[in-house]
C-alpha atoms as a PDB file:
ATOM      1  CA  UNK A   1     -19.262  19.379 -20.854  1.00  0.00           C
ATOM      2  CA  UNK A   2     -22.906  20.650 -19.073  1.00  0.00           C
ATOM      3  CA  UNK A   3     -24.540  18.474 -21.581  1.00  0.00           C
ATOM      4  CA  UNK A   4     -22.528  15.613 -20.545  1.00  0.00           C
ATOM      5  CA  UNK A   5     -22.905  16.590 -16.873  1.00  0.00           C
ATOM      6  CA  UNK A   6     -26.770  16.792 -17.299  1.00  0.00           C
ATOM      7  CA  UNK A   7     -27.145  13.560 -19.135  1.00  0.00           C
ATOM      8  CA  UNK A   8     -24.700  11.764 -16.863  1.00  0.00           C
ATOM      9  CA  UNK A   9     -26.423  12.677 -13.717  1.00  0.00           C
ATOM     10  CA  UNK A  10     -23.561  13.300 -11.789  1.00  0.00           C
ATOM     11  CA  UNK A  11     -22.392  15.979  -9.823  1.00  0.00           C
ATOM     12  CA  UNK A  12     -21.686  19.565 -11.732  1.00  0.00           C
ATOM     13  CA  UNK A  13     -18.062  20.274 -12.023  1.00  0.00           C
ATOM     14  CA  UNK A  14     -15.646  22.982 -14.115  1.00  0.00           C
ATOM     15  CA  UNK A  15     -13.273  21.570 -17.068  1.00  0.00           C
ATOM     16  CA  UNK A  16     -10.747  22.807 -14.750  1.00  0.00           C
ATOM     17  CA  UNK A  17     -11.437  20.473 -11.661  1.00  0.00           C
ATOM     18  CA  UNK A  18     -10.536  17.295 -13.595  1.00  0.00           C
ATOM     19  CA  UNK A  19      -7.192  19.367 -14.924  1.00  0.00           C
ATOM     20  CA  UNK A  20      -6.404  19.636 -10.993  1.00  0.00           C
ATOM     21  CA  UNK A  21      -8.022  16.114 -10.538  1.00  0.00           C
ATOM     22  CA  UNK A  22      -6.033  14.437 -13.130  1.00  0.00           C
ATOM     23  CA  UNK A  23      -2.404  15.709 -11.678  1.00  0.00           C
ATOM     24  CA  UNK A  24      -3.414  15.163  -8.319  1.00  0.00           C
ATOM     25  CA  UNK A  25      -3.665  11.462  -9.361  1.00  0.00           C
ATOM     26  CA  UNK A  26      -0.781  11.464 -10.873  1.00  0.00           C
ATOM     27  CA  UNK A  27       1.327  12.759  -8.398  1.00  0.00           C
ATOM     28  CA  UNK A  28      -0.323  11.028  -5.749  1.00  0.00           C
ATOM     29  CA  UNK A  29       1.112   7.851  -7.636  1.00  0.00           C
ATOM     30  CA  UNK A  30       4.271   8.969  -7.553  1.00  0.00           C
ATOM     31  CA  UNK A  31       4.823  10.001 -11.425  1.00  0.00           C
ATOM     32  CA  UNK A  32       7.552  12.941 -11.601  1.00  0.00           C
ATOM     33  CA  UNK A  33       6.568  16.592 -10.936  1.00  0.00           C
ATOM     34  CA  UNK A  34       8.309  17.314 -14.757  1.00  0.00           C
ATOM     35  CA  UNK A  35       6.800  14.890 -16.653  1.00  0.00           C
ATOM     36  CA  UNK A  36       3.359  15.794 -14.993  1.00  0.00           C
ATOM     37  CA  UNK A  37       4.207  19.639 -15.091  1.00  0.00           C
ATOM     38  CA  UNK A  38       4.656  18.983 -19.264  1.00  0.00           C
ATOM     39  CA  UNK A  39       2.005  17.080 -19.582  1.00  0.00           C
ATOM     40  CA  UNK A  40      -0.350  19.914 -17.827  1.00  0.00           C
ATOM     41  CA  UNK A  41       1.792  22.275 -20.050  1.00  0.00           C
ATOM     42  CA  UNK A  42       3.370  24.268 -17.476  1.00  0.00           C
ATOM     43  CA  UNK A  43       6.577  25.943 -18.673  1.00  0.00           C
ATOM     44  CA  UNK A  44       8.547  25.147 -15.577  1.00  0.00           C
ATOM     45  CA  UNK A  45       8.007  22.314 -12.962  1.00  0.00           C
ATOM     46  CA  UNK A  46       8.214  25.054 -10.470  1.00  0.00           C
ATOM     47  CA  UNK A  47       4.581  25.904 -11.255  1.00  0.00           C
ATOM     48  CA  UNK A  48       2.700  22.760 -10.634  1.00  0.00           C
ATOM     49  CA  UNK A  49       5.589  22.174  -7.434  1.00  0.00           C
ATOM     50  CA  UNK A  50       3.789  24.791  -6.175  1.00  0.00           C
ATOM     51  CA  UNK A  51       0.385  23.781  -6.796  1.00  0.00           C
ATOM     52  CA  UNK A  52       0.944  20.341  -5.446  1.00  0.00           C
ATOM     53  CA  UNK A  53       3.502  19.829  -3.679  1.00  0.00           C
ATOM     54  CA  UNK A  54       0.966  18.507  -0.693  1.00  0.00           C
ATOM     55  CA  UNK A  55       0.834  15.642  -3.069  1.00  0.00           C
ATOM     56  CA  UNK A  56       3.970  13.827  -3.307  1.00  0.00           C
ATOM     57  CA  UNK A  57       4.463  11.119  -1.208  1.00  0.00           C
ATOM     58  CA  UNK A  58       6.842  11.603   0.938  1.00  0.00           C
ATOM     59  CA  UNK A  59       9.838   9.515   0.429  1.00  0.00           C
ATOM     60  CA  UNK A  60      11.921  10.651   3.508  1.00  0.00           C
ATOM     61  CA  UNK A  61      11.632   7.165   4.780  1.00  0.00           C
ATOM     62  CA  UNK A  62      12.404   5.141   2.290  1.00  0.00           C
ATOM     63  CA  UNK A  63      15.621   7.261   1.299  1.00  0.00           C
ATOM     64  CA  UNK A  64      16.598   6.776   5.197  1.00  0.00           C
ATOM     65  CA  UNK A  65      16.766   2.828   4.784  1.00  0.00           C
ATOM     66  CA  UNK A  66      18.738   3.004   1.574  1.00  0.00           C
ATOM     67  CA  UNK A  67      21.338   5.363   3.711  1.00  0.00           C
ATOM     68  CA  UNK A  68      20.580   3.084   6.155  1.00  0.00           C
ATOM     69  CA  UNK A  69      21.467   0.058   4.747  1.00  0.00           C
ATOM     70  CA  UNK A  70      24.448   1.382   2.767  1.00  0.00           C
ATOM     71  CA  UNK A  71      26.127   2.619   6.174  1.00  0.00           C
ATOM     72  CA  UNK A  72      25.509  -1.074   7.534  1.00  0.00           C
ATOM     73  CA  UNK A  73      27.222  -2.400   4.145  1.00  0.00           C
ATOM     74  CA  UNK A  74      30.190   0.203   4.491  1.00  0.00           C
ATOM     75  CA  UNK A  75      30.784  -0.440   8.428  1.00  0.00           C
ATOM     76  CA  UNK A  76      30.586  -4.495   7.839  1.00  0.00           C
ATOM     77  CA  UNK A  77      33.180  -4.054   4.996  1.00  0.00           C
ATOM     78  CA  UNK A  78      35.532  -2.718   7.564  1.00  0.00           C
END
């Protein structure tokens, strides 16, 4: 990987930076903490939850409006 660095001219980084860069991309995207947490081999979810949970976009929001809505159905049905 220094080889490729070198004859690349880019900027030095460790193996283990584009591990961490790669699920941080994922996540950020909104793929699912298990299939990312098998995919980076972790033997629980738990593990890379705990790495990156800063990642996952919050969804608070958009489960609101689908509560949201469904109340508005339910009250309108009455």
């Amino acid at each position: 990987m220094k080889r490729l660095i070198r004859a690349s001219n880019v900027t030095s980084i460790r193996f283990h930076d584009l591990r961490h860069t790669h699920a941080s991309i994922l996540l950020s995207e909104g793929v699912d903490i298990v299939k990312v947490a098998h995919r980076l081999g972790h033997s629980n979810p738990k593990i890379t939850l705990e790495t990156y949970a800063h990642l996952i976009p919050n969804q608070d929001n958009e489960v609101a409006d689908i509560f949201h809505y469904a109340l508005n159905r339910s009250v309108s049905n009455l």
